[in-house]
C-alpha atoms as a PDB file:
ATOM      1  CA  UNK A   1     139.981  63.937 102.798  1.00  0.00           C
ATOM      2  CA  UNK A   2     138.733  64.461 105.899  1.00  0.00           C
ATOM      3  CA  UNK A   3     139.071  68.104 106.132  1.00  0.00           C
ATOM      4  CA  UNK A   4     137.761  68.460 102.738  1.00  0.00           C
ATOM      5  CA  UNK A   5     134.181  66.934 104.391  1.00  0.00           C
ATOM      6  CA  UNK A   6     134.608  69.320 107.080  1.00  0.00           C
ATOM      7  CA  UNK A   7     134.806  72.262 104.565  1.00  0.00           C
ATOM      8  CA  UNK A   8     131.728  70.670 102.450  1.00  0.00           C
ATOM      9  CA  UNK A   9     130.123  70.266 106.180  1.00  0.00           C
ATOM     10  CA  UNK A  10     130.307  74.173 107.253  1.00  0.00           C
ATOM     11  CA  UNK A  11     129.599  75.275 103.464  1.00  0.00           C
ATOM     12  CA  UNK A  12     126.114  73.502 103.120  1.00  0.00           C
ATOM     13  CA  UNK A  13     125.806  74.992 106.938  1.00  0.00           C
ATOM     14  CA  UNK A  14     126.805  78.343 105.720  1.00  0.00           C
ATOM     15  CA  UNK A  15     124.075  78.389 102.797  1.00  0.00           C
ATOM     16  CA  UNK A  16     121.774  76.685 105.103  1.00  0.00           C
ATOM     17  CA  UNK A  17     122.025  79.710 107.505  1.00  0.00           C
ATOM     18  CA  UNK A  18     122.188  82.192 104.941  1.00  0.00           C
ATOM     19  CA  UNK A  19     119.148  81.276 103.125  1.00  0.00           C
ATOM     20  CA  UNK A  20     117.159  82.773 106.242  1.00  0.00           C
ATOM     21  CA  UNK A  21     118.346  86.255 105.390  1.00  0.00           C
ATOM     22  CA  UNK A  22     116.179  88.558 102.984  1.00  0.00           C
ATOM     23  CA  UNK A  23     116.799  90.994 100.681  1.00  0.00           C
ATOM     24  CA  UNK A  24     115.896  94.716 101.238  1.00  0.00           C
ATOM     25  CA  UNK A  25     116.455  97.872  98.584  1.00  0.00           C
ATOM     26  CA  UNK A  26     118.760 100.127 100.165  1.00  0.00           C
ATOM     27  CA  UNK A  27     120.243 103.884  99.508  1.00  0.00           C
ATOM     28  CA  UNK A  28     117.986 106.556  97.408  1.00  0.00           C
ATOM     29  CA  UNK A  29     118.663 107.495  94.016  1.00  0.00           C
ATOM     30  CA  UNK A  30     120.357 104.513  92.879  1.00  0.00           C
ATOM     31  CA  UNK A  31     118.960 101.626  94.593  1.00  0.00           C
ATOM     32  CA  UNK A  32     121.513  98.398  95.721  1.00  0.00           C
ATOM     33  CA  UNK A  33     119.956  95.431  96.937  1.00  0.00           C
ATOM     34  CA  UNK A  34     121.450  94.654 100.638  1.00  0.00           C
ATOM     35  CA  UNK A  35     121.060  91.076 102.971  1.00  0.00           C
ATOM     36  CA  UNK A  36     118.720  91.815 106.435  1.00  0.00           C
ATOM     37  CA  UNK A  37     119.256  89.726 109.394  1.00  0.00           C
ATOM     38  CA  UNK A  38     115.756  90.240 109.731  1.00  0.00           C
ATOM     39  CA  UNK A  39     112.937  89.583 107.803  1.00  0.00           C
ATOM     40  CA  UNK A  40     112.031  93.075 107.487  1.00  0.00           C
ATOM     41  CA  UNK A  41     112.516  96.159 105.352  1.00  0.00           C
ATOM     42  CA  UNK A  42     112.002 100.098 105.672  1.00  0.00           C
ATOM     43  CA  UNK A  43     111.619 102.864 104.016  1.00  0.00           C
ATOM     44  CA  UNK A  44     111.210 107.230 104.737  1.00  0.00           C
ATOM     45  CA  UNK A  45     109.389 109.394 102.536  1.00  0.00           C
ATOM     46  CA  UNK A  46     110.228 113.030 103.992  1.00  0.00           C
ATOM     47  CA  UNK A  47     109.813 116.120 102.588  1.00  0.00           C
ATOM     48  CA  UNK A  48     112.369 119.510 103.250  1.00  0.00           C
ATOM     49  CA  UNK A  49     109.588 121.258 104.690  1.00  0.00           C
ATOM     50  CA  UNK A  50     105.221 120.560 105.566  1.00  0.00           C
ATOM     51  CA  UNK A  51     104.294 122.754 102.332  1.00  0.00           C
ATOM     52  CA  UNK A  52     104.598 119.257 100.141  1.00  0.00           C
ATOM     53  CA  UNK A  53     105.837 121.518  96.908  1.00  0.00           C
ATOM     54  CA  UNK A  54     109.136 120.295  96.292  1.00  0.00           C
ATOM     55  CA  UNK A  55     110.188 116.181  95.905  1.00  0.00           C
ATOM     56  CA  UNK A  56     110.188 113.884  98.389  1.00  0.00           C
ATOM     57  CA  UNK A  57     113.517 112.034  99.331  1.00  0.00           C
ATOM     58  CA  UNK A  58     112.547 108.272  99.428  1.00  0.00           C
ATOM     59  CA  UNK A  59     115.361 106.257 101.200  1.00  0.00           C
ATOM     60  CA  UNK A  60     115.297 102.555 101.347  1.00  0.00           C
ATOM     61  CA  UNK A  61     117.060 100.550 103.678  1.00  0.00           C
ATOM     62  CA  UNK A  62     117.298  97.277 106.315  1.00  0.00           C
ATOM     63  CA  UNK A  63     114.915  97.776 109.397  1.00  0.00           C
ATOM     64  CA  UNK A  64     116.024  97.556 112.905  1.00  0.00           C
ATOM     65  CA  UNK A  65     112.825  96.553 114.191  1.00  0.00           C
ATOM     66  CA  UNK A  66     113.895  92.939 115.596  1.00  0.00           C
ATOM     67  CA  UNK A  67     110.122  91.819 116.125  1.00  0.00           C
ATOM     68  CA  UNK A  68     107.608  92.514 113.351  1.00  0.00           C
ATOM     69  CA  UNK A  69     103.916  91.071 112.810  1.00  0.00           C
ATOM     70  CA  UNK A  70     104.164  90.612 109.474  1.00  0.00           C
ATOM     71  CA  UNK A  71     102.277  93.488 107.766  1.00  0.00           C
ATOM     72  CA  UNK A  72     103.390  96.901 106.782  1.00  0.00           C
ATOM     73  CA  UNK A  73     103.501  99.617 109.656  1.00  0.00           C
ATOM     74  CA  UNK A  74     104.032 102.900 109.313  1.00  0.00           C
ATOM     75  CA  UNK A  75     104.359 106.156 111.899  1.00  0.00           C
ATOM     76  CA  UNK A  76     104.974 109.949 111.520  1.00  0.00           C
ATOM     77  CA  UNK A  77     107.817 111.724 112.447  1.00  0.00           C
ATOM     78  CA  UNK A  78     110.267 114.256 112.003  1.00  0.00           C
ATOM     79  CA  UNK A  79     108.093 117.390 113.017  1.00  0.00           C
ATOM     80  CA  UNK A  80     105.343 116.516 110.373  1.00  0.00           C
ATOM     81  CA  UNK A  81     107.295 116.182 107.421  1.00  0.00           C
ATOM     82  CA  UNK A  82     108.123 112.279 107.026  1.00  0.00           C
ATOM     83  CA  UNK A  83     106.561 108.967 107.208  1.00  0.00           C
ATOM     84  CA  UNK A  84     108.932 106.304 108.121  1.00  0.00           C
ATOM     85  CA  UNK A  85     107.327 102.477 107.271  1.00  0.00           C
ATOM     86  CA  UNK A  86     108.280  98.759 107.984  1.00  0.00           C
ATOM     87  CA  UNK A  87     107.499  95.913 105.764  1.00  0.00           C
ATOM     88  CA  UNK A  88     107.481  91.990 105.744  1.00  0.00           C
ATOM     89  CA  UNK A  89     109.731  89.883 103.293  1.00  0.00           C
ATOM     90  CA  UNK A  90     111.757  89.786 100.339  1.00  0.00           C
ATOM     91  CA  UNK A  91     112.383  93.206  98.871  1.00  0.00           C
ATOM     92  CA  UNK A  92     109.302  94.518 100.302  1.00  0.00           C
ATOM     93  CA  UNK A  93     110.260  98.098  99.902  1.00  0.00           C
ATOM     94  CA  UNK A  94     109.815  98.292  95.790  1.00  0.00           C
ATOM     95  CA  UNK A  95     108.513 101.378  94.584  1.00  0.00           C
ATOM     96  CA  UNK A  96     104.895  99.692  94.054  1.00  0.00           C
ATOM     97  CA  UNK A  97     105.142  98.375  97.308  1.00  0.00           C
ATOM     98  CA  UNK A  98     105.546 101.475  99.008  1.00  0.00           C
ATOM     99  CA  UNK A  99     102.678 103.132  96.771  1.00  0.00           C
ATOM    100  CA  UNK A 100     100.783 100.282  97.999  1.00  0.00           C
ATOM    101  CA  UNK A 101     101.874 100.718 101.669  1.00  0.00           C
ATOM    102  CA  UNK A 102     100.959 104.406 101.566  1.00  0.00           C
ATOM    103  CA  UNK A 103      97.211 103.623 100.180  1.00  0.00           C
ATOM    104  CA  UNK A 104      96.219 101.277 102.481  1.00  0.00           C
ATOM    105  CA  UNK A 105      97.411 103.786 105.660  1.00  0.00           C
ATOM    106  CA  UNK A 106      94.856 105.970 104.056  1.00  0.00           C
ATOM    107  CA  UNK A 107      92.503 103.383 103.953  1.00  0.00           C
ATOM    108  CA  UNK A 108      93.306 102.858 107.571  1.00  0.00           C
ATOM    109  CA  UNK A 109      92.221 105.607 108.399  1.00  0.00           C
ATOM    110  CA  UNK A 110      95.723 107.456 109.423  1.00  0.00           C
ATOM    111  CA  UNK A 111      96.022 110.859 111.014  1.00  0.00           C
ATOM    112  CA  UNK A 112      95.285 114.035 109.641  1.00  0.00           C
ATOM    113  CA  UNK A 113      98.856 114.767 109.168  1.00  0.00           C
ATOM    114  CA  UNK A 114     100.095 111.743 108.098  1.00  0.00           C
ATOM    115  CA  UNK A 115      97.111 112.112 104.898  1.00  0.00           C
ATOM    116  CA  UNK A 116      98.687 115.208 104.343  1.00  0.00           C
ATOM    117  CA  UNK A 117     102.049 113.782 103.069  1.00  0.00           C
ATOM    118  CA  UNK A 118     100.941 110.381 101.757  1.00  0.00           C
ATOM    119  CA  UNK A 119      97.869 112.649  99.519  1.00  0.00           C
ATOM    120  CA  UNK A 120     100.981 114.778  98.446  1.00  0.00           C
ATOM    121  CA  UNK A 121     103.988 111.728  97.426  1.00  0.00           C
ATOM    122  CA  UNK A 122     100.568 110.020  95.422  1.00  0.00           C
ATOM    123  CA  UNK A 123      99.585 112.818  94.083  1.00  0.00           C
ATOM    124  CA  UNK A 124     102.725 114.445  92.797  1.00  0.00           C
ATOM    125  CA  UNK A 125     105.349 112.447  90.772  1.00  0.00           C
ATOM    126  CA  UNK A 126     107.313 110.748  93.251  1.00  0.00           C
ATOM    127  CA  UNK A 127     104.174 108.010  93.320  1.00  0.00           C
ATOM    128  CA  UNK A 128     105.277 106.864  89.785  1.00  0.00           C
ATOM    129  CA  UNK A 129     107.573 103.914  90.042  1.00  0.00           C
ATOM    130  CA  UNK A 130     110.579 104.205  88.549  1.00  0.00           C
ATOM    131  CA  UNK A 131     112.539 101.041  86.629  1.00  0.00           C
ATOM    132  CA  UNK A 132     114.093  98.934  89.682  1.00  0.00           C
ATOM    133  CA  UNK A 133     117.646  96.650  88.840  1.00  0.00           C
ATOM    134  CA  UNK A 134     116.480  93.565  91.151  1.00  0.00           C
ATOM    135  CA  UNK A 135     112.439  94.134  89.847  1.00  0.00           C
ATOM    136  CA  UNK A 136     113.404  94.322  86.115  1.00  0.00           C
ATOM    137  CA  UNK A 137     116.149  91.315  86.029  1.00  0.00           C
ATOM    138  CA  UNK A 138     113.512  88.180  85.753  1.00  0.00           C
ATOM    139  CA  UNK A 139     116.165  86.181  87.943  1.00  0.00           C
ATOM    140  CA  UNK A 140     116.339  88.211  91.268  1.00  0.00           C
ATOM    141  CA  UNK A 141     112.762  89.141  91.219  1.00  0.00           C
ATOM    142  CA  UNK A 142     109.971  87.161  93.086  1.00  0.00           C
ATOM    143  CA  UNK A 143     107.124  88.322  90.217  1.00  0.00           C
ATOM    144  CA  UNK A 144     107.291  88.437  86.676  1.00  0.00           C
ATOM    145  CA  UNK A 145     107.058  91.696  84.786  1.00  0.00           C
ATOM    146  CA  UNK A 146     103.776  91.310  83.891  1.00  0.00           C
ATOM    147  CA  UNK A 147     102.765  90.818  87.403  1.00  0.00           C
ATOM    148  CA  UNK A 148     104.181  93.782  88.391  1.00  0.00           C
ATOM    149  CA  UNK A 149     102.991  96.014  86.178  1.00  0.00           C
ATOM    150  CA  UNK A 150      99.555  95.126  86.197  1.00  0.00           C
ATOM    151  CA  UNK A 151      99.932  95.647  90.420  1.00  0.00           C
ATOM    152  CA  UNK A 152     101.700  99.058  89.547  1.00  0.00           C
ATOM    153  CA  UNK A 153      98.673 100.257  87.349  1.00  0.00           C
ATOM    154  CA  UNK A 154      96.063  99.127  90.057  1.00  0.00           C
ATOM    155  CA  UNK A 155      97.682 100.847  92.711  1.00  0.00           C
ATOM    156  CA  UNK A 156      98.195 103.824  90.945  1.00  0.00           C
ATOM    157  CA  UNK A 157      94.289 103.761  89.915  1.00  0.00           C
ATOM    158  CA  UNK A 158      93.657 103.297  93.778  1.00  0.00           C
ATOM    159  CA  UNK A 159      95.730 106.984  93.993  1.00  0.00           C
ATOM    160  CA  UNK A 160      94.119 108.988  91.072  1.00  0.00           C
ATOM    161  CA  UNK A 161      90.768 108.085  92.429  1.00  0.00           C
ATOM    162  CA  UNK A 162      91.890 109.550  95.582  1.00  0.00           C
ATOM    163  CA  UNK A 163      93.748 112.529  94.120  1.00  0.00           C
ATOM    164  CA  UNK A 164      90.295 112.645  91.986  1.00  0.00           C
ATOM    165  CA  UNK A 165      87.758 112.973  95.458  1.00  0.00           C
ATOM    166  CA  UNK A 166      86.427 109.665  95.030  1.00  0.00           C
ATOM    167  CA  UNK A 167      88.591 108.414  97.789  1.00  0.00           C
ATOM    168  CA  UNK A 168      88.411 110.705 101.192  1.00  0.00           C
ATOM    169  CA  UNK A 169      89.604 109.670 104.709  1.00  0.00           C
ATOM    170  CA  UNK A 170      89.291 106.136 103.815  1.00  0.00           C
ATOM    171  CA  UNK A 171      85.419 105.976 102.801  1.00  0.00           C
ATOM    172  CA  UNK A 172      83.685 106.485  99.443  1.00  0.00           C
ATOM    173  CA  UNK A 173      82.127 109.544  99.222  1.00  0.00           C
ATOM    174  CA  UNK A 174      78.107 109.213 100.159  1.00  0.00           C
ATOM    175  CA  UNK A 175      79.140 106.979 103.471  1.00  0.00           C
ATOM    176  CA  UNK A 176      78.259 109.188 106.048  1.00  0.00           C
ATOM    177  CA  UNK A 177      78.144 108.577 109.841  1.00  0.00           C
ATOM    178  CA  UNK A 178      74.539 109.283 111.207  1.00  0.00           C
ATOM    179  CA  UNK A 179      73.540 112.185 113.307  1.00  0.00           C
ATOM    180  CA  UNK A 180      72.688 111.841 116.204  1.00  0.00           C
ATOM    181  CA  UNK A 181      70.083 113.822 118.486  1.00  0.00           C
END
């Protein structure tokens, strides 16, 4: 008896420990959900080449960032060609996260080369999200379907004004800095 309360005693402290861990999409084509130590996710949007006119290989994945502040950051790398991004909680790398991600770096006001790649993954068809397992099955997913649809549609809307001109560098177009003499 007693070492059955022993083994109840280290299973509620098992799930007790466990529920700290989050969930992160991980791989590329066909996306498995994964447990992070940490709360935070990642994924890479590179492209073969810096001519942007073939796909972009999105991989998702666990972060080994061990500190985080809590909101998506992203930073260029691999000689101009990828953008490699860190986000905060529970399968925060979904396809209309990163789409979401991406936009507000632009809004940010990101470098000249990182616009390059993020105007190119909105603009082309990589930027439409594709049907997630975990998204899609109403029991793993934090949002209902509705919810995350409706967020797909604005966010895309945020990128066809962009891919559009009515979205440059951040600003609306008309916003101007002032000369000065």
């Amino acid at each position: 008896m007693a070492a059955f309360a022993v083994f109840v005693l280290l299973l509620s402290l098992y799930s007790s420990i466990n529920a700290d861990f989050i969930r992160c999409y991980d791989g590329t084509d066909e996306y498995k959900v994964v447990e992070a130590d940490n709360p935070i996710c990642a994924f890479t949007v590179r492209y073969p080449d810096d001519k942007c006119t073939k796909k972009a290989t999105v991989y998702k994945g666990k972060s080994d960032l061990t500190k985080h502040e809590g909101k998506a950051t992203c930073y260029y790398s691999f000689k101009r060609t990828a953008i490699i991004c860190h986000c905060h909680g529970d399968l925060c790398n979904t396809d209309a996260n990163i789409i979401k991600i991406l936009t507000m770096e632009l809004a940010k006001g990101a470098p000249k080369s990182m616009k390059k790649v993020v105007n190119c993954f909105l603009s082309q068809n990589d930027a439409k999200p594709t049907s997630d397992p975990v998204e899609d099955d109403p029991k793993l997913s934090p949002q209902s379907a509705k919810q995350l649809e409706n967020e797909r549609q604005g966010v895309l809307g945020s990128g066809k004004l962009m891919k559009k001109g009515h979205i440059s560098s951040g600003k609306l177009h008309g916003q101007h800095k002032a000369k000065r003499s």
